[in-house]
Every structure is written in C-alpha cells, then in structure tokens.
N, C-alpha and C. Protein backbone atom coordinates (compact mmCIF):
# COMPACT_ATOMS: atom_id res chain seq x y z
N UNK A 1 94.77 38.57 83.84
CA UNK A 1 93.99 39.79 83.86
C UNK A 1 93.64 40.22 82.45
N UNK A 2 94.31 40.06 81.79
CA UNK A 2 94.07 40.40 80.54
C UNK A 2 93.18 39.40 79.30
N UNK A 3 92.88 38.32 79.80
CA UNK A 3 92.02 37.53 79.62
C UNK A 3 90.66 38.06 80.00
N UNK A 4 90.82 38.15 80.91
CA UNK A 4 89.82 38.75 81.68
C UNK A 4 89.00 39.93 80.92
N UNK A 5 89.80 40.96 80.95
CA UNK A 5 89.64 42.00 80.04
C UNK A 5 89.22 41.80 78.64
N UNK A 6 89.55 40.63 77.73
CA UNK A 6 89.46 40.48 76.60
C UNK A 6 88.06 39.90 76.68
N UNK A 7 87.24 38.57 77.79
CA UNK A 7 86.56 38.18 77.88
C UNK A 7 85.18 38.54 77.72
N UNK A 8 85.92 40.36 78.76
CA UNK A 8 84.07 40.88 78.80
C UNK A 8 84.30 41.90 77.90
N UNK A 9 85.21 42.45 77.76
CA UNK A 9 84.58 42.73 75.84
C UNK A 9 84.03 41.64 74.83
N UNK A 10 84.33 40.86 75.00
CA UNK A 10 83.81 40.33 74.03
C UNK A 10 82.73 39.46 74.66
N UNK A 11 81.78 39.51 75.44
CA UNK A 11 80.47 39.17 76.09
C UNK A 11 79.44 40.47 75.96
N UNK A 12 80.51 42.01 76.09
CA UNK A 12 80.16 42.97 75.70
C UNK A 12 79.69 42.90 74.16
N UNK A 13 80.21 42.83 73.51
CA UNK A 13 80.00 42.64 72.05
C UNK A 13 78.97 41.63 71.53
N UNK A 14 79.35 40.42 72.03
CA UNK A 14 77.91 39.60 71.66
C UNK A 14 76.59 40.18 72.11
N UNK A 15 76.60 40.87 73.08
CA UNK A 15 75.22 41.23 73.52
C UNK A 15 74.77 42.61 73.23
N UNK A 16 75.47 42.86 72.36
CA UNK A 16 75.05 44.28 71.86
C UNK A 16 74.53 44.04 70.34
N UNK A 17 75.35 43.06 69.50
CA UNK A 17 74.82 42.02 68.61
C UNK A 17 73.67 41.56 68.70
N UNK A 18 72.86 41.20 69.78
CA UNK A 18 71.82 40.52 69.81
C UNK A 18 70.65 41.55 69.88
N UNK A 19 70.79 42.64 69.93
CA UNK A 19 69.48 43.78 70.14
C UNK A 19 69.11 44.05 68.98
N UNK A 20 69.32 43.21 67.54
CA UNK A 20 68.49 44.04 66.57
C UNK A 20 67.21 43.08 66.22
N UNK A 21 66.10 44.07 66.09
CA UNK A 21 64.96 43.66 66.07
C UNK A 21 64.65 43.28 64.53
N UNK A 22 63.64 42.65 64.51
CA UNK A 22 62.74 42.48 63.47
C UNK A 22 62.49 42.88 62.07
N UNK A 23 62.48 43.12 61.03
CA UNK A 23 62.15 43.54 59.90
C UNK A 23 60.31 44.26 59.90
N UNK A 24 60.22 45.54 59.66
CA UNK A 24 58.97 45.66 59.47
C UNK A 24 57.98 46.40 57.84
N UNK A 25 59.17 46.13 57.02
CA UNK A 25 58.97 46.57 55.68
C UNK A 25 60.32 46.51 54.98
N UNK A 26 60.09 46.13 53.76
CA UNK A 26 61.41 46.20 52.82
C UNK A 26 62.51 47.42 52.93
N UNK A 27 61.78 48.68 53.21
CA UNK A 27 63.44 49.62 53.51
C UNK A 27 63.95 49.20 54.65
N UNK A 28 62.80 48.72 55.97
CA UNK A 28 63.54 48.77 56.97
C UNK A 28 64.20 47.37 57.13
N UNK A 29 63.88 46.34 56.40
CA UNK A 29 64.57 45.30 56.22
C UNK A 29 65.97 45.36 55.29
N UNK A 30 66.24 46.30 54.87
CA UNK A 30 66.77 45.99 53.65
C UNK A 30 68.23 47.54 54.43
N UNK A 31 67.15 48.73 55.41
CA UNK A 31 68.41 49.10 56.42
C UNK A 31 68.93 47.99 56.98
N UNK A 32 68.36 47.50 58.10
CA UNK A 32 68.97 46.60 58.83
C UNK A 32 69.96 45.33 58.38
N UNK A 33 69.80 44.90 57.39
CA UNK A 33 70.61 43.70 56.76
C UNK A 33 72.58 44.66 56.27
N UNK A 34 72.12 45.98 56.19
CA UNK A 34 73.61 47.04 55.73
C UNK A 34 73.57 47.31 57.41
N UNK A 35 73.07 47.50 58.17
CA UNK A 35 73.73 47.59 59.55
C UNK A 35 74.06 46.36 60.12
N UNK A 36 73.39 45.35 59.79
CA UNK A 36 74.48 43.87 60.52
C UNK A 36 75.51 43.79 59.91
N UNK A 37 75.27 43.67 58.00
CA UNK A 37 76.90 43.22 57.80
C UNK A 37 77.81 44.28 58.32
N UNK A 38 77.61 45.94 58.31
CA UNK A 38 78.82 46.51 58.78
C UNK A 38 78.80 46.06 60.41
N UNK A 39 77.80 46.15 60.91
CA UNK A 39 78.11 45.57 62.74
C UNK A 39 79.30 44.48 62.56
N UNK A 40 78.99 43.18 61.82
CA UNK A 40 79.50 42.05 61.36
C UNK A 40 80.87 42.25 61.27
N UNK A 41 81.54 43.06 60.36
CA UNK A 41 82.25 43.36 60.05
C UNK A 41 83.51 44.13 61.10
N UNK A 42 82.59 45.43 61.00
CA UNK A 42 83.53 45.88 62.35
C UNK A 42 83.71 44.90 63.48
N UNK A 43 82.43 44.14 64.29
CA UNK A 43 82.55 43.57 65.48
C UNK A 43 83.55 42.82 65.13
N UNK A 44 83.84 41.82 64.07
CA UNK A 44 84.90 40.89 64.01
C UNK A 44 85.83 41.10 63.85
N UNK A 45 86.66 42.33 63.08
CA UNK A 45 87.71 43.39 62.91
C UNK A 45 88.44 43.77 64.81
N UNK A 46 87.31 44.01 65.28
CA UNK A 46 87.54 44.14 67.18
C UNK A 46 88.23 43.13 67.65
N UNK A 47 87.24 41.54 67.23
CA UNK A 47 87.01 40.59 68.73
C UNK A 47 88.91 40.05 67.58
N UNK A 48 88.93 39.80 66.44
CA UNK A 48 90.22 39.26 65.68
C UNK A 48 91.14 40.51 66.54
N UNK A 49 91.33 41.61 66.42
CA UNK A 49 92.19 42.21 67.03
C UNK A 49 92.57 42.32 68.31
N UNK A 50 91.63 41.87 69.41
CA UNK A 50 91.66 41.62 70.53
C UNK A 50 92.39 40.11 70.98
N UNK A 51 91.92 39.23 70.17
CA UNK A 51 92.91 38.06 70.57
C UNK A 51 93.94 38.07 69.70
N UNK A 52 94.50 39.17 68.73
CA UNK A 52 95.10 39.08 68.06
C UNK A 52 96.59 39.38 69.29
N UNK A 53 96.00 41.01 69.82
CA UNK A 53 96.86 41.51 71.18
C UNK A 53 97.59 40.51 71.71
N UNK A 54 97.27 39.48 71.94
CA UNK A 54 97.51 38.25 73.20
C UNK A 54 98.40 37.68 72.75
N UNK A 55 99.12 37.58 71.50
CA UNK A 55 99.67 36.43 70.91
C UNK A 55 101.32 37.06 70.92
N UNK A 56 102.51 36.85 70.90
CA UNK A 56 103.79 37.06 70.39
C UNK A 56 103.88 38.47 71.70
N UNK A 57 104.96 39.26 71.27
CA UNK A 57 105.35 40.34 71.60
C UNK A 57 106.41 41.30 70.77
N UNK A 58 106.70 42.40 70.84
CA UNK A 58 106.72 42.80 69.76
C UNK A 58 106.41 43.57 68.30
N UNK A 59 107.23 43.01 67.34
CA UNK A 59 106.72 43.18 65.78
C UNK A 59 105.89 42.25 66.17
N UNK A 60 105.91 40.51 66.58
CA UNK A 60 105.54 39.58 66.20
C UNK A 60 103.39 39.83 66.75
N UNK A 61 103.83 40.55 67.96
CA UNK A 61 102.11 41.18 68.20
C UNK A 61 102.04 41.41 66.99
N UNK A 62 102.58 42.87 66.92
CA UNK A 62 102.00 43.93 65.80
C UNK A 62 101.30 43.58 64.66
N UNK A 63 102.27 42.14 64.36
CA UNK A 63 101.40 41.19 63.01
C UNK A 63 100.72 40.78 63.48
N UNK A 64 100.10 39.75 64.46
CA UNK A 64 99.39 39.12 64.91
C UNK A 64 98.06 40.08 65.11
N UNK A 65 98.16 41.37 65.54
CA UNK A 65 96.84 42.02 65.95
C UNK A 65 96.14 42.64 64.21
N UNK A 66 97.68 43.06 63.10
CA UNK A 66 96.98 42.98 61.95
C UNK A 66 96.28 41.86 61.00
N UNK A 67 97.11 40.72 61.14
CA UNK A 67 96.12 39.21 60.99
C UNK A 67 94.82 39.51 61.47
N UNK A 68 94.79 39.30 62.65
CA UNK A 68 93.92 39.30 63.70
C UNK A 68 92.32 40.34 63.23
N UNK A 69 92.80 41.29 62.79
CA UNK A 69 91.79 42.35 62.36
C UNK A 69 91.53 41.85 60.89
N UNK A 70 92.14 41.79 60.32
CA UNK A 70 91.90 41.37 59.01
C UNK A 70 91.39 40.09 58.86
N UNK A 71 92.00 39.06 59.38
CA UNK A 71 90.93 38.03 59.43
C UNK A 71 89.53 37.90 59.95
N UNK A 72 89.22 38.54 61.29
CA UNK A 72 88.10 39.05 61.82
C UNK A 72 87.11 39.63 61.45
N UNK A 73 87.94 40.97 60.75
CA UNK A 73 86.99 41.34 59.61
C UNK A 73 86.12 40.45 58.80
N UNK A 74 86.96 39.69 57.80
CA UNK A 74 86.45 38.78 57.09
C UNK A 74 85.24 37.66 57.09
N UNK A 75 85.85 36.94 58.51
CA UNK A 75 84.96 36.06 59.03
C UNK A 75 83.33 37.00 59.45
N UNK A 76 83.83 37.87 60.11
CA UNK A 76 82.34 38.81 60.38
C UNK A 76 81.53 39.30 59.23
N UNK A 77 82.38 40.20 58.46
CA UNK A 77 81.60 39.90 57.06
C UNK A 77 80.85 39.13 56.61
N UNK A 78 81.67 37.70 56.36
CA UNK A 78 80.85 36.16 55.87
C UNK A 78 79.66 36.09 56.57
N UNK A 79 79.72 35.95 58.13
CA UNK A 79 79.34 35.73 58.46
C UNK A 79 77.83 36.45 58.45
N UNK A 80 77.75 37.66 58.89
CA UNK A 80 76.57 38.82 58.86
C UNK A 80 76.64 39.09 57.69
N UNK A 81 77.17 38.86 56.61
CA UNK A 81 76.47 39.38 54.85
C UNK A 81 75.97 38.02 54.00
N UNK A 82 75.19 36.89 54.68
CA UNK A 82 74.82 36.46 53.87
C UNK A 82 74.07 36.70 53.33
C-alpha cells in the first residue's frame, strides 16, 4: 500500500512537471528557467524523501529520508539548472 501511495505521488509530480510552456521573450524565458530549477529542486527534495520513507525503520528511516532529501535535492537541481 504504501508503494502504492508513493507511486502516484510521484506520477503526480511528473505531470505537474510537464505543464511548463514555452519561452516567449528573454524575461519570460529567463522567469521560467528560476522556476524549473527551483521546481527541480524542490520536486527532487520530495520524490528522494519519499523513497527515502521506505527504507530501514527507525533512526535508520530518519537518515535515510534525510539522505533521501538531500540527495534528491541535488540530483533535481543538476538536473533542471542546466
């Protein structure tokens, strides 16, 4: 069940990711590129903390969901701030 749960959040999340439109001038290109990387950022901070939940029990969660966010973070960052 909790798979489950983790799943469609995070189907939730990709597809909320996918609604940003187009560039139609340098400010509004140049908003949108500071709203993906923070989207980027936060979203991966989420989906890392969400499978972070799943892992150990415990302290041994507790680390795992701060890994989990912190690595997430990161990768989302990279990823949406090129």
């Amino acid at each position: 069940m909790r798979i489950r749960r983790t799943n469609i959040i995070l189907a939730g999340c990709l597809a909320v990711s996918a609604c940003q439109s187009g560039p139609t001038s340098q400010a509004v290109s140049d908003r949108n590129s500071e709203f993906g990387c923070i989207a980027g950022t936060v979203g991966g901070a989420i989906i890392g903390g969400l499978i972070g939940s799943t892992i150990g029990a415990g302290t041994g969660q507790v680390l795992a969901v701060g890994a989990g966010i912190g690595g997430g973070g990161f990768v989302g960052n990279r990823l949406a701030c090129r």
